[in-house]
N, C-alpha and C. Protein backbone atom coordinates (compact mmCIF):
# COMPACT_ATOMS: atom_id res chain seq x y z
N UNK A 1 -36.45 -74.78 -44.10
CA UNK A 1 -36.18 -75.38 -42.82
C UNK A 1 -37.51 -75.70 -42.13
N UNK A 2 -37.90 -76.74 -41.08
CA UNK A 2 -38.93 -77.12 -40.44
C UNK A 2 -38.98 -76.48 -39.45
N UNK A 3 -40.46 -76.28 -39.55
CA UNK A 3 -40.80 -75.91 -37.78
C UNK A 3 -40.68 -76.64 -36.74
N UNK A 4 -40.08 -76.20 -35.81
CA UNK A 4 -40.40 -77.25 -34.58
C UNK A 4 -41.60 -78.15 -34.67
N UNK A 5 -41.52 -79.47 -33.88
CA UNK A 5 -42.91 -79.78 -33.95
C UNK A 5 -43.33 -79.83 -32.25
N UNK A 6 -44.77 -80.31 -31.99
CA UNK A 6 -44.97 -79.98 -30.89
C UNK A 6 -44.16 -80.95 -29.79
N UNK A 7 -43.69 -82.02 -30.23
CA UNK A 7 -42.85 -82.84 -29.27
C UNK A 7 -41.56 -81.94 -29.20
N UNK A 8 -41.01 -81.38 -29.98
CA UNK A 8 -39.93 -80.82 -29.81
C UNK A 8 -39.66 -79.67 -28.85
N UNK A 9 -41.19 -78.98 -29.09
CA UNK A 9 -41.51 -77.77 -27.97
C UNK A 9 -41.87 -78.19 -26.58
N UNK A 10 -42.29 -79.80 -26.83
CA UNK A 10 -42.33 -80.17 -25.30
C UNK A 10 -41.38 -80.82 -24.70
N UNK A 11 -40.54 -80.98 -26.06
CA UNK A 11 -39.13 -81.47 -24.67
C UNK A 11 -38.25 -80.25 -24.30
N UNK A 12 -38.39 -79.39 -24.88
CA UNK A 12 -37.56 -78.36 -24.50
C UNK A 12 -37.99 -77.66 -23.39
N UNK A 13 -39.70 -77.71 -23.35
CA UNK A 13 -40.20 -77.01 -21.96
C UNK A 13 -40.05 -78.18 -20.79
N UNK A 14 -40.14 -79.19 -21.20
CA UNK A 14 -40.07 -80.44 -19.99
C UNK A 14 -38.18 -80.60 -19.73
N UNK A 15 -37.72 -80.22 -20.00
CA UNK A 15 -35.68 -79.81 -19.75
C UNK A 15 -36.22 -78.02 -19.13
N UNK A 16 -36.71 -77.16 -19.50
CA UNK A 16 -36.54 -75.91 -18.24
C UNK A 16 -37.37 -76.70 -17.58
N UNK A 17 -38.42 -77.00 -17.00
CA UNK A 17 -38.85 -77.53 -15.94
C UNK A 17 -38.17 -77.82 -15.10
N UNK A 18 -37.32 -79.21 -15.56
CA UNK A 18 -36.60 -79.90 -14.67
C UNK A 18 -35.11 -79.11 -14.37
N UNK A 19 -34.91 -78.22 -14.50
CA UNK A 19 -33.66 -78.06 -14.40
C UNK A 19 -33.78 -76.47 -13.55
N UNK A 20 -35.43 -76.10 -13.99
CA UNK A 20 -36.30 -75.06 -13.07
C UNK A 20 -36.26 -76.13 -11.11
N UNK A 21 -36.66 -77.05 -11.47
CA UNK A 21 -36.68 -77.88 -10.05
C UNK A 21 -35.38 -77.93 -9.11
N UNK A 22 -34.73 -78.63 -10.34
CA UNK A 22 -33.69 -79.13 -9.62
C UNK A 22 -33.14 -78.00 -9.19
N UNK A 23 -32.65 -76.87 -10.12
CA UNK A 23 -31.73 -74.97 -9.26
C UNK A 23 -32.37 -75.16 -7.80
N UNK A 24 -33.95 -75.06 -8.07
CA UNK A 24 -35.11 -74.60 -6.77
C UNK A 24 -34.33 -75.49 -5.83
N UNK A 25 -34.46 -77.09 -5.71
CA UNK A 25 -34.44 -77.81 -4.52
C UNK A 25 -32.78 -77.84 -4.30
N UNK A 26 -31.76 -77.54 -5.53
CA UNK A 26 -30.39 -78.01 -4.52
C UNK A 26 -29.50 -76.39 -4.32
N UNK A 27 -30.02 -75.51 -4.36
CA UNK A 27 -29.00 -74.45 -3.92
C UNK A 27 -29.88 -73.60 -2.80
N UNK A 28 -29.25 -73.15 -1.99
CA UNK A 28 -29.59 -72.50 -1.16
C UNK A 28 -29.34 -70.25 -1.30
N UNK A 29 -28.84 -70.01 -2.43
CA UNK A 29 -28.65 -68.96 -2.49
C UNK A 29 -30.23 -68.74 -3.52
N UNK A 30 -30.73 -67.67 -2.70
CA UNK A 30 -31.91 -66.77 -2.80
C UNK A 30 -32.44 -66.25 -4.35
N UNK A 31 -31.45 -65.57 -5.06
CA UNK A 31 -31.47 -65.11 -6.35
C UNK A 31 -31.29 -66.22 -7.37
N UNK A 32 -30.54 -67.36 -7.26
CA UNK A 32 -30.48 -68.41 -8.16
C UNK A 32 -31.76 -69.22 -7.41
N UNK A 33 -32.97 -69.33 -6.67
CA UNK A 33 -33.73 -70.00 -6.41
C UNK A 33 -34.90 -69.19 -7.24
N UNK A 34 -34.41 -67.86 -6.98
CA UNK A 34 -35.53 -67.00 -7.90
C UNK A 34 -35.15 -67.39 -9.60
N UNK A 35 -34.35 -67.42 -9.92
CA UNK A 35 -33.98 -67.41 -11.12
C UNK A 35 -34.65 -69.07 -11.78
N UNK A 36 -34.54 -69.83 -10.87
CA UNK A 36 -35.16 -71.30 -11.05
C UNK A 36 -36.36 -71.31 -11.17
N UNK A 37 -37.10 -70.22 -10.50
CA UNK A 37 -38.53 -70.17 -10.64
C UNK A 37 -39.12 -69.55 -11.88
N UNK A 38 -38.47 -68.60 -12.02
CA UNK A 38 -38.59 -67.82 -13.39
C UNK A 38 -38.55 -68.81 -14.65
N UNK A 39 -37.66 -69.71 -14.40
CA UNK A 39 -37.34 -70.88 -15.73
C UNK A 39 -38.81 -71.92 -15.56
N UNK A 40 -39.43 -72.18 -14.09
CA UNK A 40 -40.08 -73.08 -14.46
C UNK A 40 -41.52 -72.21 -15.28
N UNK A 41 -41.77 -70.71 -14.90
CA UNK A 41 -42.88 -70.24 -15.24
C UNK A 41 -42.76 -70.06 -16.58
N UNK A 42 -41.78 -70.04 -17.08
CA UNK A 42 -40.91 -70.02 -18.27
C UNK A 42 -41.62 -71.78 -19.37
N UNK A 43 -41.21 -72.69 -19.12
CA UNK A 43 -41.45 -73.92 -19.44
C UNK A 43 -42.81 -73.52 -19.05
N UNK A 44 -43.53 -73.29 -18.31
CA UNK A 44 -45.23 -73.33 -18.37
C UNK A 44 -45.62 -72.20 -19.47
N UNK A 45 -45.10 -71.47 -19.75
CA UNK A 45 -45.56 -70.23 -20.58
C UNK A 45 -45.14 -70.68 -22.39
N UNK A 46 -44.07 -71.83 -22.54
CA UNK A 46 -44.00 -72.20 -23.68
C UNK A 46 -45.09 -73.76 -24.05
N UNK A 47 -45.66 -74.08 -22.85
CA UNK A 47 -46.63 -75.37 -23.16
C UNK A 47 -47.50 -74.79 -23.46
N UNK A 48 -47.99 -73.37 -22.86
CA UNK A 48 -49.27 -73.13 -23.45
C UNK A 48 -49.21 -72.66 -24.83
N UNK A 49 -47.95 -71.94 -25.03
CA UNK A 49 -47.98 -71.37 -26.52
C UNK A 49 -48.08 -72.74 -27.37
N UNK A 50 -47.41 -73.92 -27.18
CA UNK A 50 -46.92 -75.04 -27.97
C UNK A 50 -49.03 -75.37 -28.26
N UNK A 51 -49.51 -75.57 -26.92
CA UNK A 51 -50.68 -76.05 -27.30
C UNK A 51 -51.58 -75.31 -27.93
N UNK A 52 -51.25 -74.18 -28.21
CA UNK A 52 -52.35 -73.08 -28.68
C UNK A 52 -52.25 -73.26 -30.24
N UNK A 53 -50.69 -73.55 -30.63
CA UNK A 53 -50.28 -73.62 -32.11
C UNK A 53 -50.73 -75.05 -32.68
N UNK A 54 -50.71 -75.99 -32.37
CA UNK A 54 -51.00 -77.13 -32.58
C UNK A 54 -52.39 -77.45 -32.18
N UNK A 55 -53.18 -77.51 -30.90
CA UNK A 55 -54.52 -77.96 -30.81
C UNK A 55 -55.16 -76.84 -31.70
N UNK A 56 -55.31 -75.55 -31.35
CA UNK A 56 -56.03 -75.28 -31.60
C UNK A 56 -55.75 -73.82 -32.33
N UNK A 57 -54.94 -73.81 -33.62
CA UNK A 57 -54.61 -72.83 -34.36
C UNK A 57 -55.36 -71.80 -34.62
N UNK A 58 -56.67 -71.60 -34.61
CA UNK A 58 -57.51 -70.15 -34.58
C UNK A 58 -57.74 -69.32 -33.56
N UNK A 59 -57.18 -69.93 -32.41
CA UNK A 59 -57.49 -69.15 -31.31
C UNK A 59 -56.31 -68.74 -30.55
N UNK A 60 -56.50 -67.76 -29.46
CA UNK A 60 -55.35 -67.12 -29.00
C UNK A 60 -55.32 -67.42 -27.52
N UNK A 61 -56.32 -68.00 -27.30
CA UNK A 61 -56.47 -68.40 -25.77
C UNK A 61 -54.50 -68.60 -24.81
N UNK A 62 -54.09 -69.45 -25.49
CA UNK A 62 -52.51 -69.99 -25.35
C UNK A 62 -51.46 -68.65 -24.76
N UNK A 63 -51.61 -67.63 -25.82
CA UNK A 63 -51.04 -66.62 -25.49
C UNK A 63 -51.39 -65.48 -24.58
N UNK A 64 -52.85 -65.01 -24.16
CA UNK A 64 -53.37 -64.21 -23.44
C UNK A 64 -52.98 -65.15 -22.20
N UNK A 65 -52.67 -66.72 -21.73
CA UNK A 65 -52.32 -66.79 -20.24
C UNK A 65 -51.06 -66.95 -20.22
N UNK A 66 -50.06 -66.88 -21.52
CA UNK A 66 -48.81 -66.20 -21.21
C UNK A 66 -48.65 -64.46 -21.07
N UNK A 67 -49.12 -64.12 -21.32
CA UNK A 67 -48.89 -62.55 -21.14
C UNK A 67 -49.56 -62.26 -19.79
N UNK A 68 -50.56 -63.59 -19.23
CA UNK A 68 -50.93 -63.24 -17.94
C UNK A 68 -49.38 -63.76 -16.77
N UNK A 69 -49.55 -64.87 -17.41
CA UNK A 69 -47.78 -65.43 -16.65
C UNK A 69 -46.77 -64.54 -16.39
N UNK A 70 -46.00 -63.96 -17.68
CA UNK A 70 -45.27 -62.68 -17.65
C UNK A 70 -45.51 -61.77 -16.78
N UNK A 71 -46.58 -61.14 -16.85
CA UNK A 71 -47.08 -60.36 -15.88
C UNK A 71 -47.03 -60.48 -14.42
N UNK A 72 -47.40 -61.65 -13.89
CA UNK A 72 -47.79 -62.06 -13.03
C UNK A 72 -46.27 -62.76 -12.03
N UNK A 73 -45.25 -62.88 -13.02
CA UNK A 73 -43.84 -63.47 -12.52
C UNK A 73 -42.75 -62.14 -12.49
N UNK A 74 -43.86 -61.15 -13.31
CA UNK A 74 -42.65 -59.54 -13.24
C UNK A 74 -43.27 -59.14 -12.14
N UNK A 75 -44.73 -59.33 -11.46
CA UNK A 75 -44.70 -58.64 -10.15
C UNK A 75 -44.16 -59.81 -9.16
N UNK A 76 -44.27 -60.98 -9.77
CA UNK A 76 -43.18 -61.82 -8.14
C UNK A 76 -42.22 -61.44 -8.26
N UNK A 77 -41.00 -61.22 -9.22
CA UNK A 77 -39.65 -60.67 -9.57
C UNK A 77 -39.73 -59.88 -8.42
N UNK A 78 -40.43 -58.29 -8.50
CA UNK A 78 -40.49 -57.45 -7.86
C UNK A 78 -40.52 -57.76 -6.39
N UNK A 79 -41.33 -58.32 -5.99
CA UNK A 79 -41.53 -58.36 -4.59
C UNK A 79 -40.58 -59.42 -4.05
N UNK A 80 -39.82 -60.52 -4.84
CA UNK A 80 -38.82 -61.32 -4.20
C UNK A 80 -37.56 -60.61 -3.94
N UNK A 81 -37.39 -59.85 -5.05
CA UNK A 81 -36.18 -58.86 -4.88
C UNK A 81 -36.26 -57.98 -3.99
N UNK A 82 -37.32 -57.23 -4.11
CA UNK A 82 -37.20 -56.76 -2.49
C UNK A 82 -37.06 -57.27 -1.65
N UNK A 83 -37.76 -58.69 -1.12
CA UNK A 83 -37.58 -59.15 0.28
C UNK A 83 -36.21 -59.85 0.15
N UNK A 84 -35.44 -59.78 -0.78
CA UNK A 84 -33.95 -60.64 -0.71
C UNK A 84 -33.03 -59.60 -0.20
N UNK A 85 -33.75 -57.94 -1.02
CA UNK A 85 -32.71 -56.94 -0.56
C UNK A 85 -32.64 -56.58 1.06
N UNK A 86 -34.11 -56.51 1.50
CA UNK A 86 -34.35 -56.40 3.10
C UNK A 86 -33.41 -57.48 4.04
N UNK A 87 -33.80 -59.00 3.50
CA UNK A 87 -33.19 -59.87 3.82
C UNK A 87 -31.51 -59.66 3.95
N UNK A 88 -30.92 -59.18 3.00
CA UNK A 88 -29.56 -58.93 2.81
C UNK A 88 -29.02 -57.32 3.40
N UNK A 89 -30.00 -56.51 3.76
CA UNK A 89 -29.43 -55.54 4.95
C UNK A 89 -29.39 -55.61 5.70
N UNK A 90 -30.08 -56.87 6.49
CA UNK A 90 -30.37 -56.66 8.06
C UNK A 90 -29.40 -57.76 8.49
N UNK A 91 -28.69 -59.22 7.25
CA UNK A 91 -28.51 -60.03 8.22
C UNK A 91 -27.14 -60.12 6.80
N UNK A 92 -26.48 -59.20 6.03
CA UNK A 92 -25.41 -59.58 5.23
C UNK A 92 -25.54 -60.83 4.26
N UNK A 93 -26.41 -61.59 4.11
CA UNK A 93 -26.35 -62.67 3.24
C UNK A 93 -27.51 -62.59 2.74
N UNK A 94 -27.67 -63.38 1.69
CA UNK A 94 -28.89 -63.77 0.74
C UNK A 94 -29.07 -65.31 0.81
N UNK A 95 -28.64 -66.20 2.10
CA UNK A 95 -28.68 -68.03 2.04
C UNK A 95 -30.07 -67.74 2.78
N UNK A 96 -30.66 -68.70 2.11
CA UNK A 96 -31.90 -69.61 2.47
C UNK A 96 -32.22 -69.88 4.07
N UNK A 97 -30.77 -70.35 4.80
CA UNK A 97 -30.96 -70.70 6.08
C UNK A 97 -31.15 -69.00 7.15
N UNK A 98 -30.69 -67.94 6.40
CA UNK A 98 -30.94 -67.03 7.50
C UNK A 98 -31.88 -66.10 7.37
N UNK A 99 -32.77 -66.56 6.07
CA UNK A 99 -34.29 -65.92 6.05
C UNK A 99 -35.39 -66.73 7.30
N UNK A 100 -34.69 -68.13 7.95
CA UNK A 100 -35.35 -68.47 9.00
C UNK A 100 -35.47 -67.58 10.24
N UNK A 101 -35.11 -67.05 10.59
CA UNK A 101 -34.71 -65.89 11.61
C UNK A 101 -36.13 -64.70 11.24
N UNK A 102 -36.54 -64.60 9.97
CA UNK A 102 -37.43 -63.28 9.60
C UNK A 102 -38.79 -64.01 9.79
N UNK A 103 -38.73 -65.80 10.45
CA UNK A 103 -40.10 -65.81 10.60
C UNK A 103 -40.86 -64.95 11.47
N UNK A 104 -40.41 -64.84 12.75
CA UNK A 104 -41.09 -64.50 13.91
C UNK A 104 -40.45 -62.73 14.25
């Protein structure tokens, strides 16, 4: 069987992207906006692997700034979930429109 090739790995990361966007800009519930974000860091974390395998096969550069990504989207995880849970004791919901209220 064939390996993917690198167009194939880039249409598949360029579809989570867009579909990372679109969750983000048309729903207003909190956890599926998080979850949209996760998909787009997601599609950025498979371009770099795609380019690491193809440009430049001896090196690992590709994967050390996915494991920085990972990292770096398990401590946003963390801290969004908390402020969704704060958000959701003080005012019963997790919508977008009544985290306006926690500006001030």
């Amino acid at each position: 069987m064939n390996n993917p090739g690198l167009y194939h790995m880039l249409f598949v990361s360029t579809a989570l992207f867009f579909i990372g966007v679109y969750g983000f800009f048309t729903r207003r519930n909190l956890i599926t906006m998080l979850m949209s974000i996760e998909l787009i860091l997601n599609s950025v974390c498979l371009n770099f692997i795609a380019f690491n395998k193809y440009a430049w096969p001896g090196k690992m550069d590709g994967l050390f700034f996915t494991l920085f990504i990972i990292a770096a989207a398990a401590a946003e995880a963390a801290l969004a979930i908390a402020i969704i849970i704060n958000l959701y004791r003080s005012h019963n919901t997790i919508d977008v429109n009544a985290a306006e209220e926690m500006k001030y």
